[in-house]
Protein backbone atom coordinates (compact mmCIF):
# COMPACT_ATOMS: atom_id res chain seq x y z
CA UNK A 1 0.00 0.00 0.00
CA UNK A 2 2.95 2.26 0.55
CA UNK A 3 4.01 2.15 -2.92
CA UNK A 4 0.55 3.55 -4.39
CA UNK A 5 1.27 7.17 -3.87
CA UNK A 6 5.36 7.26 -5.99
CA UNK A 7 3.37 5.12 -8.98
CA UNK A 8 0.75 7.89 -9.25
CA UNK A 9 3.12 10.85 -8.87
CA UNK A 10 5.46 8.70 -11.85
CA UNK A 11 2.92 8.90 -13.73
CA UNK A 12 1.68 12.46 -13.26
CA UNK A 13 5.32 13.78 -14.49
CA UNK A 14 5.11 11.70 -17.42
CA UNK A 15 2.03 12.81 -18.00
CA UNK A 16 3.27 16.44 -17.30
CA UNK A 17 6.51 16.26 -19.23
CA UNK A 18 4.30 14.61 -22.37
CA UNK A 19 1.62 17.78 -22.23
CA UNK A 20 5.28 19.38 -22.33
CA UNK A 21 6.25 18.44 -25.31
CA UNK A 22 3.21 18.85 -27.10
CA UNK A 23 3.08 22.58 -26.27
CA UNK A 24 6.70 22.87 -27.46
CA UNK A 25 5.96 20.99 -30.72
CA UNK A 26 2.87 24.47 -30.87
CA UNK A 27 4.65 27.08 -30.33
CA UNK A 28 7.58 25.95 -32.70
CA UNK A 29 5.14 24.86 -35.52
CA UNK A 30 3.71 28.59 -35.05
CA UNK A 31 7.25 30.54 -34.69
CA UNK A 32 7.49 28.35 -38.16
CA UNK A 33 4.34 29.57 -39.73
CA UNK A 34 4.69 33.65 -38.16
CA UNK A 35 8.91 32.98 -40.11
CA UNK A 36 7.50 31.86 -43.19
CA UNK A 37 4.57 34.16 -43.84
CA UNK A 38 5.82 37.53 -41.98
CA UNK A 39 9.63 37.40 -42.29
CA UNK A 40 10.36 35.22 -45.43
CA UNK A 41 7.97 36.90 -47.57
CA UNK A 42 7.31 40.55 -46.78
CA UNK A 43 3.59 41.90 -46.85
CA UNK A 44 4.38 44.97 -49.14
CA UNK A 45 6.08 43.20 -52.44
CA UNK A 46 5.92 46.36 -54.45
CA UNK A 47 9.16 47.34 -54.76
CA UNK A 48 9.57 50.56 -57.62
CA UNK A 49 12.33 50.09 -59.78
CA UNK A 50 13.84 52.86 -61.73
CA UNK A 51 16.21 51.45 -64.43
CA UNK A 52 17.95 53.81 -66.77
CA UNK A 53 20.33 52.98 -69.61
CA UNK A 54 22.98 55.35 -70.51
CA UNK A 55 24.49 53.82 -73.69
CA UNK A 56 27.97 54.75 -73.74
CA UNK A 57 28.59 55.52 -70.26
CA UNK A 58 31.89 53.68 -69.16
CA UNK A 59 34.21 53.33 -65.68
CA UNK A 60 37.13 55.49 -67.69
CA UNK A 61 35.11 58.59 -67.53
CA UNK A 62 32.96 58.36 -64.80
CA UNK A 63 35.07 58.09 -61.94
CA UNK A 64 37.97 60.47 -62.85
CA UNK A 65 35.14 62.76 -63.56
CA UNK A 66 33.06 62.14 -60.30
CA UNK A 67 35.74 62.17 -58.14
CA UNK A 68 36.70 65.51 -59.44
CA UNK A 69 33.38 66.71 -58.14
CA UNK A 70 32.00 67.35 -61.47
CA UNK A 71 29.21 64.66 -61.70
CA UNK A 72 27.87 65.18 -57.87
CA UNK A 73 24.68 63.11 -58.89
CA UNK A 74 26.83 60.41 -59.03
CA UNK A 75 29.09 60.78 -56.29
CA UNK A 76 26.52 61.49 -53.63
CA UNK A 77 25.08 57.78 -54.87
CA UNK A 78 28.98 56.44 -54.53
CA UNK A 79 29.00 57.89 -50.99
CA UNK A 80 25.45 56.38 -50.16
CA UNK A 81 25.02 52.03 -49.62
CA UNK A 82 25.33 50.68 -53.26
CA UNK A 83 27.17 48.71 -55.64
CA UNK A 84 28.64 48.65 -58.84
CA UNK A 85 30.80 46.68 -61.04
CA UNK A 86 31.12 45.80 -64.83
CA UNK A 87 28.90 44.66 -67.56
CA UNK A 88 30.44 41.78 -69.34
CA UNK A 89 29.35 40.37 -72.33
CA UNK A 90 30.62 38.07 -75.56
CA UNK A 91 32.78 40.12 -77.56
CA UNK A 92 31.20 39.55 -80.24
CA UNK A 93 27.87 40.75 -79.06
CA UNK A 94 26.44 43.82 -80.53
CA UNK A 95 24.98 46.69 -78.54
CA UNK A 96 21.76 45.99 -79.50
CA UNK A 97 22.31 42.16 -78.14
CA UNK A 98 23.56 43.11 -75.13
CA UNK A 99 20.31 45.73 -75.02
CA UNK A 100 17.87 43.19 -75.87
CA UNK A 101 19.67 40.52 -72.99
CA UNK A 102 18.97 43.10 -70.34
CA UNK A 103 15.76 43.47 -70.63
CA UNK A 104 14.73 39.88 -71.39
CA UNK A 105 17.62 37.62 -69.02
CA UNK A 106 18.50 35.44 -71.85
CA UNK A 107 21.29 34.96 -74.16
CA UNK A 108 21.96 36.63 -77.84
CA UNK A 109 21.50 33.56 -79.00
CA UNK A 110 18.21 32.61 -77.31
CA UNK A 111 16.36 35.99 -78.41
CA UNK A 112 17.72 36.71 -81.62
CA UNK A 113 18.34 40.28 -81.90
CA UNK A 114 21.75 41.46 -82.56
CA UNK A 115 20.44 44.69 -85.04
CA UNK A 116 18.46 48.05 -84.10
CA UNK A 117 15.49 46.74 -85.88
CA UNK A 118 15.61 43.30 -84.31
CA UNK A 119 14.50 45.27 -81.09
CA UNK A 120 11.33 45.67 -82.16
CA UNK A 121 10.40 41.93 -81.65
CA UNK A 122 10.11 42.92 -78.27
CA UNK A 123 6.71 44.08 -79.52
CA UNK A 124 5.80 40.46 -80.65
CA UNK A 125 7.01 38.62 -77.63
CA UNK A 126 8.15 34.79 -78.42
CA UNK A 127 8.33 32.00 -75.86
CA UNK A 128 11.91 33.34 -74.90
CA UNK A 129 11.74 37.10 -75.02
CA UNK A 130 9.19 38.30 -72.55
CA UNK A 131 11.10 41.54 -71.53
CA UNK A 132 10.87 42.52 -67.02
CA UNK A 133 8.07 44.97 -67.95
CA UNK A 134 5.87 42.46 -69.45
CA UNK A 135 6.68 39.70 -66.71
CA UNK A 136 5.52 42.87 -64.24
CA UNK A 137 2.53 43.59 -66.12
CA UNK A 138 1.78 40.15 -65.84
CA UNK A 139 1.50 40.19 -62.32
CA UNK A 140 -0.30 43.48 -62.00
CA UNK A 141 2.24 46.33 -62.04
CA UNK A 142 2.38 48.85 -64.20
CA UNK A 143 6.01 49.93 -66.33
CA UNK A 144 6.81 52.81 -68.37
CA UNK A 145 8.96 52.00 -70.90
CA UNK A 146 10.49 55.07 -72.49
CA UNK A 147 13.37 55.50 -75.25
CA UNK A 148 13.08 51.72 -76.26
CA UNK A 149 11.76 50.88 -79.75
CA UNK A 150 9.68 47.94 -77.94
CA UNK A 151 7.44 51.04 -76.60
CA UNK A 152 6.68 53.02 -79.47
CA UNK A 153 2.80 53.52 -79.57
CA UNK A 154 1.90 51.63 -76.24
CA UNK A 155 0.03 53.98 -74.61
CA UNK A 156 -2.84 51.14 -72.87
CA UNK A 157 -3.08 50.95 -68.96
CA UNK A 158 -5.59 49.14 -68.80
CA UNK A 159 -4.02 46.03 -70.93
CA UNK A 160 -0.44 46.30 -71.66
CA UNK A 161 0.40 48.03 -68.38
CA UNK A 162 3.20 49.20 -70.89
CA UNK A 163 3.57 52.83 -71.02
CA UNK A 164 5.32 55.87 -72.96
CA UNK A 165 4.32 59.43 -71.64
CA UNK A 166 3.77 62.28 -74.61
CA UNK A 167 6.76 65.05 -74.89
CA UNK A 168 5.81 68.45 -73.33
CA UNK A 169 7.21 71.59 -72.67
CA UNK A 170 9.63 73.73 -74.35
CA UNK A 171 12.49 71.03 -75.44
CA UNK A 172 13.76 73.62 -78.19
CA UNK A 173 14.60 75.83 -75.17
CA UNK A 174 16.00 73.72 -72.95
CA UNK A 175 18.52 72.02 -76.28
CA UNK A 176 19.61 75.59 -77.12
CA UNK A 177 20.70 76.14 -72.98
CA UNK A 178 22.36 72.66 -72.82
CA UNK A 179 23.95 73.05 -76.05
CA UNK A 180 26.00 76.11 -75.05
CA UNK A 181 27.10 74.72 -71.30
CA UNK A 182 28.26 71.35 -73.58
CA UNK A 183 30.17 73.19 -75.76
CA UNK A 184 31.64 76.05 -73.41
CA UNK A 185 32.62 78.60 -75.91
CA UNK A 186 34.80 76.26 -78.39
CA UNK A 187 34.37 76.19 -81.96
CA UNK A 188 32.43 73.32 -83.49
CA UNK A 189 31.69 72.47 -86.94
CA UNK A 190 28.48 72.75 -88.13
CA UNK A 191 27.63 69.49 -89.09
CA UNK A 192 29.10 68.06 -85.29
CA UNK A 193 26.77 71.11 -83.70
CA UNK A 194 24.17 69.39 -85.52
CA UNK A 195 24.58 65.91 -83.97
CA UNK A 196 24.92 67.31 -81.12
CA UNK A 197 21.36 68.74 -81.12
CA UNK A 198 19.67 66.18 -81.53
CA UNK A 199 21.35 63.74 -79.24
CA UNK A 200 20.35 66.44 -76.25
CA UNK A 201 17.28 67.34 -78.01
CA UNK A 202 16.38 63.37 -77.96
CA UNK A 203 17.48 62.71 -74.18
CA UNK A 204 15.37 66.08 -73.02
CA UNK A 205 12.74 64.48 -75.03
CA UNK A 206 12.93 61.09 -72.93
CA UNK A 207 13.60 62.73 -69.95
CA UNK A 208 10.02 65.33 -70.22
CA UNK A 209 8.13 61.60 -70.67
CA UNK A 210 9.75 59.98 -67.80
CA UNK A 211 8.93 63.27 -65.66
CA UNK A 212 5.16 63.10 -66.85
CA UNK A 213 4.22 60.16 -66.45
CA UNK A 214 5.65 59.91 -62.89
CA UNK A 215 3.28 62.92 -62.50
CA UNK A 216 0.56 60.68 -63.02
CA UNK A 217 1.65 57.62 -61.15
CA UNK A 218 4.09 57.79 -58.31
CA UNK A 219 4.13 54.11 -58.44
CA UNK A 220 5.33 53.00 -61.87
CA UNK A 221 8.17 51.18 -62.77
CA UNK A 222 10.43 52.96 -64.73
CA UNK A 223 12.86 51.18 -67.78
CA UNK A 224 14.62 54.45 -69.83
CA UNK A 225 17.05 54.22 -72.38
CA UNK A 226 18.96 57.49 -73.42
CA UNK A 227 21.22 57.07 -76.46
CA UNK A 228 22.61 60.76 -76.99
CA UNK A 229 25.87 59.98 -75.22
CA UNK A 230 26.71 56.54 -76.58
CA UNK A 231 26.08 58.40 -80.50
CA UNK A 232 28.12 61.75 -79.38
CA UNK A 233 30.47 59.57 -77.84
CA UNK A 234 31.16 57.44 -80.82
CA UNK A 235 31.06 60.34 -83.32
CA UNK A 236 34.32 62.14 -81.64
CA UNK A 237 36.05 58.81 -80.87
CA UNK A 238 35.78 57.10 -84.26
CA UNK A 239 35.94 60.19 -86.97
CA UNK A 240 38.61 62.49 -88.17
CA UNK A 241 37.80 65.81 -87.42
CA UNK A 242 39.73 68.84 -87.04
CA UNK A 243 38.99 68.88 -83.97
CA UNK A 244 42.35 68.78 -81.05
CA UNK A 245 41.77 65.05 -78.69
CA UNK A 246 41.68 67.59 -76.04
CA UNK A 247 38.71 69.85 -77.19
CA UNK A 248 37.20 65.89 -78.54
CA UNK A 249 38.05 65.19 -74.76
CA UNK A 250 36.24 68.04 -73.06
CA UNK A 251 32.96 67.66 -75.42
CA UNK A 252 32.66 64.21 -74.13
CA UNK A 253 32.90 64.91 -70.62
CA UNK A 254 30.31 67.99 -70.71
CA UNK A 255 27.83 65.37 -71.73
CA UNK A 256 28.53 63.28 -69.11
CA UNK A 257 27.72 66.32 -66.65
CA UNK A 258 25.35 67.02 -68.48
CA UNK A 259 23.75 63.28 -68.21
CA UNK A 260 24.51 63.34 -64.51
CA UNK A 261 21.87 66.27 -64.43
CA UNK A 262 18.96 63.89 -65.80
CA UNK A 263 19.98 60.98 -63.13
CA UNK A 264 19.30 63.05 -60.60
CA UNK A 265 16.34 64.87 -62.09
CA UNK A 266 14.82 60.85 -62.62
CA UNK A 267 16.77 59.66 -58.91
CA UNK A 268 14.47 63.08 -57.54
CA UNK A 269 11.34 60.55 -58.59
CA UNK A 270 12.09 57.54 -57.05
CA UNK A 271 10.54 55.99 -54.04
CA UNK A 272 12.09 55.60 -50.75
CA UNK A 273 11.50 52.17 -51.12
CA UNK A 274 12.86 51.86 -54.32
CA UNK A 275 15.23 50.86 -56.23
CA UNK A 276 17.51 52.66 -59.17
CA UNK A 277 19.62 51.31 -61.21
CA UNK A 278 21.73 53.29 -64.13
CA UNK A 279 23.51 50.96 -66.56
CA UNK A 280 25.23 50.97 -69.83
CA UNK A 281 25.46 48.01 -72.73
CA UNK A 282 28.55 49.62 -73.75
CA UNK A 283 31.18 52.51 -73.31
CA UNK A 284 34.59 50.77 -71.70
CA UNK A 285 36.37 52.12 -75.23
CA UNK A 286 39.52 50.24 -73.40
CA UNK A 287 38.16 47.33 -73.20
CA UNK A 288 38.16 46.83 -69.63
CA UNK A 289 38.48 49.32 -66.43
CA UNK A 290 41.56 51.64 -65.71
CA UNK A 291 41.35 50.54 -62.12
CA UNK A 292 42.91 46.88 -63.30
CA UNK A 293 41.98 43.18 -64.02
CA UNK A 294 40.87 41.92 -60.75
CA UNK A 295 38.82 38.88 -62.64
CA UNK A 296 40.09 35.56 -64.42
CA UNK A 297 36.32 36.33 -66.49
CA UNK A 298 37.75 39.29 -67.56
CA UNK A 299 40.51 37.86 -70.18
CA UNK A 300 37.69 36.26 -72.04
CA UNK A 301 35.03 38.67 -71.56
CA UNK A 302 36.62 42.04 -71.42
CA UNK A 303 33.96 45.14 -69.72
CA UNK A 304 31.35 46.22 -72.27
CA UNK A 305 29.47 48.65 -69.68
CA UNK A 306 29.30 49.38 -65.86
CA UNK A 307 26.41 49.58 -63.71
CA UNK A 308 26.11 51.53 -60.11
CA UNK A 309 22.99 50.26 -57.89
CA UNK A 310 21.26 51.92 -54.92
CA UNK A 311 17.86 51.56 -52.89
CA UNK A 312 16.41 48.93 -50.80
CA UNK A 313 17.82 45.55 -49.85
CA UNK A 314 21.12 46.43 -52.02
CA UNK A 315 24.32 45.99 -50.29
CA UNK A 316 27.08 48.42 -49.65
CA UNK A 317 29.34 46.80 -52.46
CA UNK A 318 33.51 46.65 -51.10
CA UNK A 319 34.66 45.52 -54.54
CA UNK A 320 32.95 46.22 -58.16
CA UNK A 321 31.08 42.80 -58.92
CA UNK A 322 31.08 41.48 -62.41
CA UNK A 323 27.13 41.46 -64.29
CA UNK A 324 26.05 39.54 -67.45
CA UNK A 325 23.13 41.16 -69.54
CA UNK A 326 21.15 38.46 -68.87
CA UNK A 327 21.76 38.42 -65.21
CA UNK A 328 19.62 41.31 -64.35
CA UNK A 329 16.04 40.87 -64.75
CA UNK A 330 16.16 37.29 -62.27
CA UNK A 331 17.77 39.88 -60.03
CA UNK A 332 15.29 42.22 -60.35
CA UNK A 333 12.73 40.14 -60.25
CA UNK A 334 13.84 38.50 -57.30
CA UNK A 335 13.84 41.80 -55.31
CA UNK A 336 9.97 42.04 -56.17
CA UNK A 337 9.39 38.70 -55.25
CA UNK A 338 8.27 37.78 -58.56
CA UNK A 339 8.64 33.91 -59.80
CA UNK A 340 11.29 33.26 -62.07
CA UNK A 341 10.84 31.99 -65.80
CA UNK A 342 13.38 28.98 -65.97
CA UNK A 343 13.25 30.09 -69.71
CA UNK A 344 16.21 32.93 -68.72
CA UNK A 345 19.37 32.34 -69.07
CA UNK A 346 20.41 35.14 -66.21
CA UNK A 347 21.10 33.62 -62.70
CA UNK A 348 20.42 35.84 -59.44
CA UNK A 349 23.58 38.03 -58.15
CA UNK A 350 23.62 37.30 -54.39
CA UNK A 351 27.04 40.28 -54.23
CA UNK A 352 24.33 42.91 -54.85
CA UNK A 353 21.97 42.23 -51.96
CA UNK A 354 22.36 42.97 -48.34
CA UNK A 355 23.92 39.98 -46.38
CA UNK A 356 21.19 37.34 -45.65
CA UNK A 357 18.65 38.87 -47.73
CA UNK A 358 17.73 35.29 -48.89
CA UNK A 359 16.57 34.90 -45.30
CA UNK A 360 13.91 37.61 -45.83
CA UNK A 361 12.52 36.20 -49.00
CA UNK A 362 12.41 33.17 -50.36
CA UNK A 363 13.59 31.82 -53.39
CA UNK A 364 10.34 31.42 -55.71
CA UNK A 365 11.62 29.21 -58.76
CA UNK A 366 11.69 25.48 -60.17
CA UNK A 367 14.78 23.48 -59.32
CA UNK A 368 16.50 24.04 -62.35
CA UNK A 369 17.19 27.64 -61.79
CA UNK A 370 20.53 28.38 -60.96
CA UNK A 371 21.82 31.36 -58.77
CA UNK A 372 25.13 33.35 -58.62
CA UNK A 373 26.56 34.14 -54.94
C-alpha cells in the first residue's frame, strides 16, 4: 500500500513532461508559420524600380570625372550604400544584343536580336523574349517604358500596363541652354553642332516623358534608355575631325555632366522604397576598367558597360562585382518577389543584396534555376 502514492506521482510527471512536449511541438510549428509568412515573404512586395540605360557611359570617364566633383549626382550615390561593377558580355555581341539581354535575361542567341530593328520583336514577344516589364505587367504592375523601340505607340493601362508618356514643354529651349554649357565657348563644326542637337534634343525628349508620367503615377516602374551619349560619344572617338583630342576630350565629358543632371532629375522621382539602377550596354572604349583586371572572367570577356545600384535591400558593395546582360532581370525580379521563368538564361547576383537577404525572402523558382553568390 505504501508504494501507491510514488506510482501515481510517476505517472503524473510523465504525463506532465508529455503535455510538455506537445506545447513545445505548438509554439515551434507557429514561430514556423509567423517565419515563413511575416519574415520570409514581406507583406508589401511592391518594390519601384527605376532602371535607366545610358548607352555609352563607361568606368574610364565616370570616376575620374566624379571624383573631381563634377558629376555630384553620381558621387553622392557612390557615398550612399550601393554597388557597382562591370557589364560583361561576348565580344562579339552587338549593342543591340547586349540591349535586348537586359531586358529579357536570356542569351543573344536565345532571343535573336543582334540589329536596331531586331529590337522591335520585343513588340511580338516569343516563348523566350518576354522583356521585365511584361513579366511585371503580368503580375499586375504597371512599367513605363520610355526611349526603347519595344514602346513606341503603347500607350494602354488598362491592358499592356506598358507605357510611354507624350513630350511636353519647351524642349527647343531647354537644347539651345544645354547646347552652349556642352560646348563652353569652343568652336564646333556645323555638321558636329548638328549631332549634337539632336542627341540632347532626344534625351530632353525622354527625360520630359519619364517626368510626366511619374506625374501621373508615383508608383510606376520605370525602364529608360537614353542614347545621346553613346552616339556623341562614338562620333568624336571614331571620326577624323579637325577637332584637337583635347577639345574631342572636353565635349565628351560635358555630356557626361550634363547626363549626370537627368539621373538626378529621374533619382528626384524615385521611391524611398525603391530601387535605381543606371547601366550601360557599352562605353569601356579600353576594353576593360583603368582601375585593373581583378577577374580571371575578364581575359575572355573584357567590360562592355558598368552599372552603379542603390535603394532597398542592395548591399554596400567593397569591390565592383562582375554582371552579365542576362543576369539582371532574375535579379530584379527576385527583389519584387516575382517567380522566375526557368526560360532565362540570367542567374540571381547574391554580391548585390544585403547579407542574408535570402533569409527575408524566399527563393520562388523550379529546381532548375541556378543562382550566382
Amino acid at each position: 500500500m505504501a508504494e501507491l502514492p510514488v506510482t501515481r506521482k510517476k505517472k503524473h510527471t510523465a504525463a506532465y513532461y508529455y503535455a510538455l512536449a506537445l506545447i513545445g511541438a505548438a509554439v515551434l510549428t507557429a514561430l514556423g508559420f509567423i517565419r515563413e509568412h511575416f519574415l520570409a515573404q514581406p507583406r508589401d512586395n511592391r518594390v519601384q524600380l527605376t532602371v535607366v540605360c545610358v548607352s555609352g557611359f563607361s568606368w574610364d570617364r565616370v570616376m575620374p570625372l566624379h571624383q573631381g566633383g563634377k558629376l555630384p549626382f553620381l558621387a553622392r550615390l557612390f557615398r550612399g550604400r550601393g554597388s557597382c561593377g562591370d557589364i560583361i558580355s561576348r565580344q562579339s555581341d552587338s549593342d543591340q544584343a547586349i540591349v535586348a539581354s537586359l531586358f529579357t535575361g536570356c542569351f543573344p542567341d536565345k532571343h535573336s536580336m543582334h540589329r536596331e530593328a531586331d529590337l522591335m520583336h520585343f513588340s511580338a514577344p516569343g516563348p523566350f523574349q518576354k522583356p521585365i516589364w511584361q513579366e511585371l505587367a503580368a503580375r499586375g504592375q504597371t512599367s513605363m517604358v520610355v526611349g526603347l523601340p519595344v514602346a513606341a505607340g503603347q500607350e494602354n493601362f488598362a491592358a499592356g500596363a506598358v507605357t510611354q508618356g507624350k513630350t511636353k514643354g519647351n524642349v527647343a529651349g531647354l537644347t539651345q541652354g544645354y547646347l552652349c554649357s556642352i560646348t563652353g565657348g569652343a568652336r564646333v563644326p556645323d555638321d558636329l553642332l548638328r549631332m549634337l542637337q539632336e542627341c540632347v534634343s532626344s534625351d530632353l525628349e525622354r527625360l520630359q516623358q519619364a517626368m510626366k508620367m511619374f506625374e501621373d503615377n508615383h508608383s510606376l516602374h520605370l525602364f529608360a534608355y537614353f542614347q545621346g551619349l553613346g552616339r556623341w560619344q562614338r562620333r568624336l572617338l571614331t571620326q577624323a575631325d579637325a577637332l584637337p583630342e583635347r577639345v574631342k576630350n572636353e565635349l565628351i565629358d560635358s555630356y557626361y555632366i550634363f547626363c549626370d543632371a537627368i539621373l538626378a532629375r529621374l533619382y528626384s522621382r524615385c521611391s524611398e522604397d525603391g530601387i535605381f539602377l543606371v547601366l550601360s550596354e557599352q562605353g569601356n572604349v579600353q576594353g576593360r576598367p583603368a582601375y585593373g583586371n581583378y577577374s580571371p572572367q575578364r581575359t575572355e570577356y573584357p567590360a562592355a558597360g558598368f552599372f552603379y545600384a542603390a535603394g532597398l535591400n542592395i548591399r554596400q558593395g567593397i569591390e565592383p562585382v562582375l554582371l552579365d546582360p542576362a543576369d539582371l532581370v532574375p535579379t530584379l525580379l527576385y527583389l519584387t518577389g516575382i517567380p522566375f521563368i526557368n526560360s532565362m538564361d540570367g542567374r540571381v547576383i547574391f554580391k548585390l543584396l544585403e547579407e542574408h537577404y535570402y533569409f527575408k525572402r524566399k527563393i520562388i523558382a523550379n529546381t532548375n534555376v541556378l543562382f550566382k553568390r
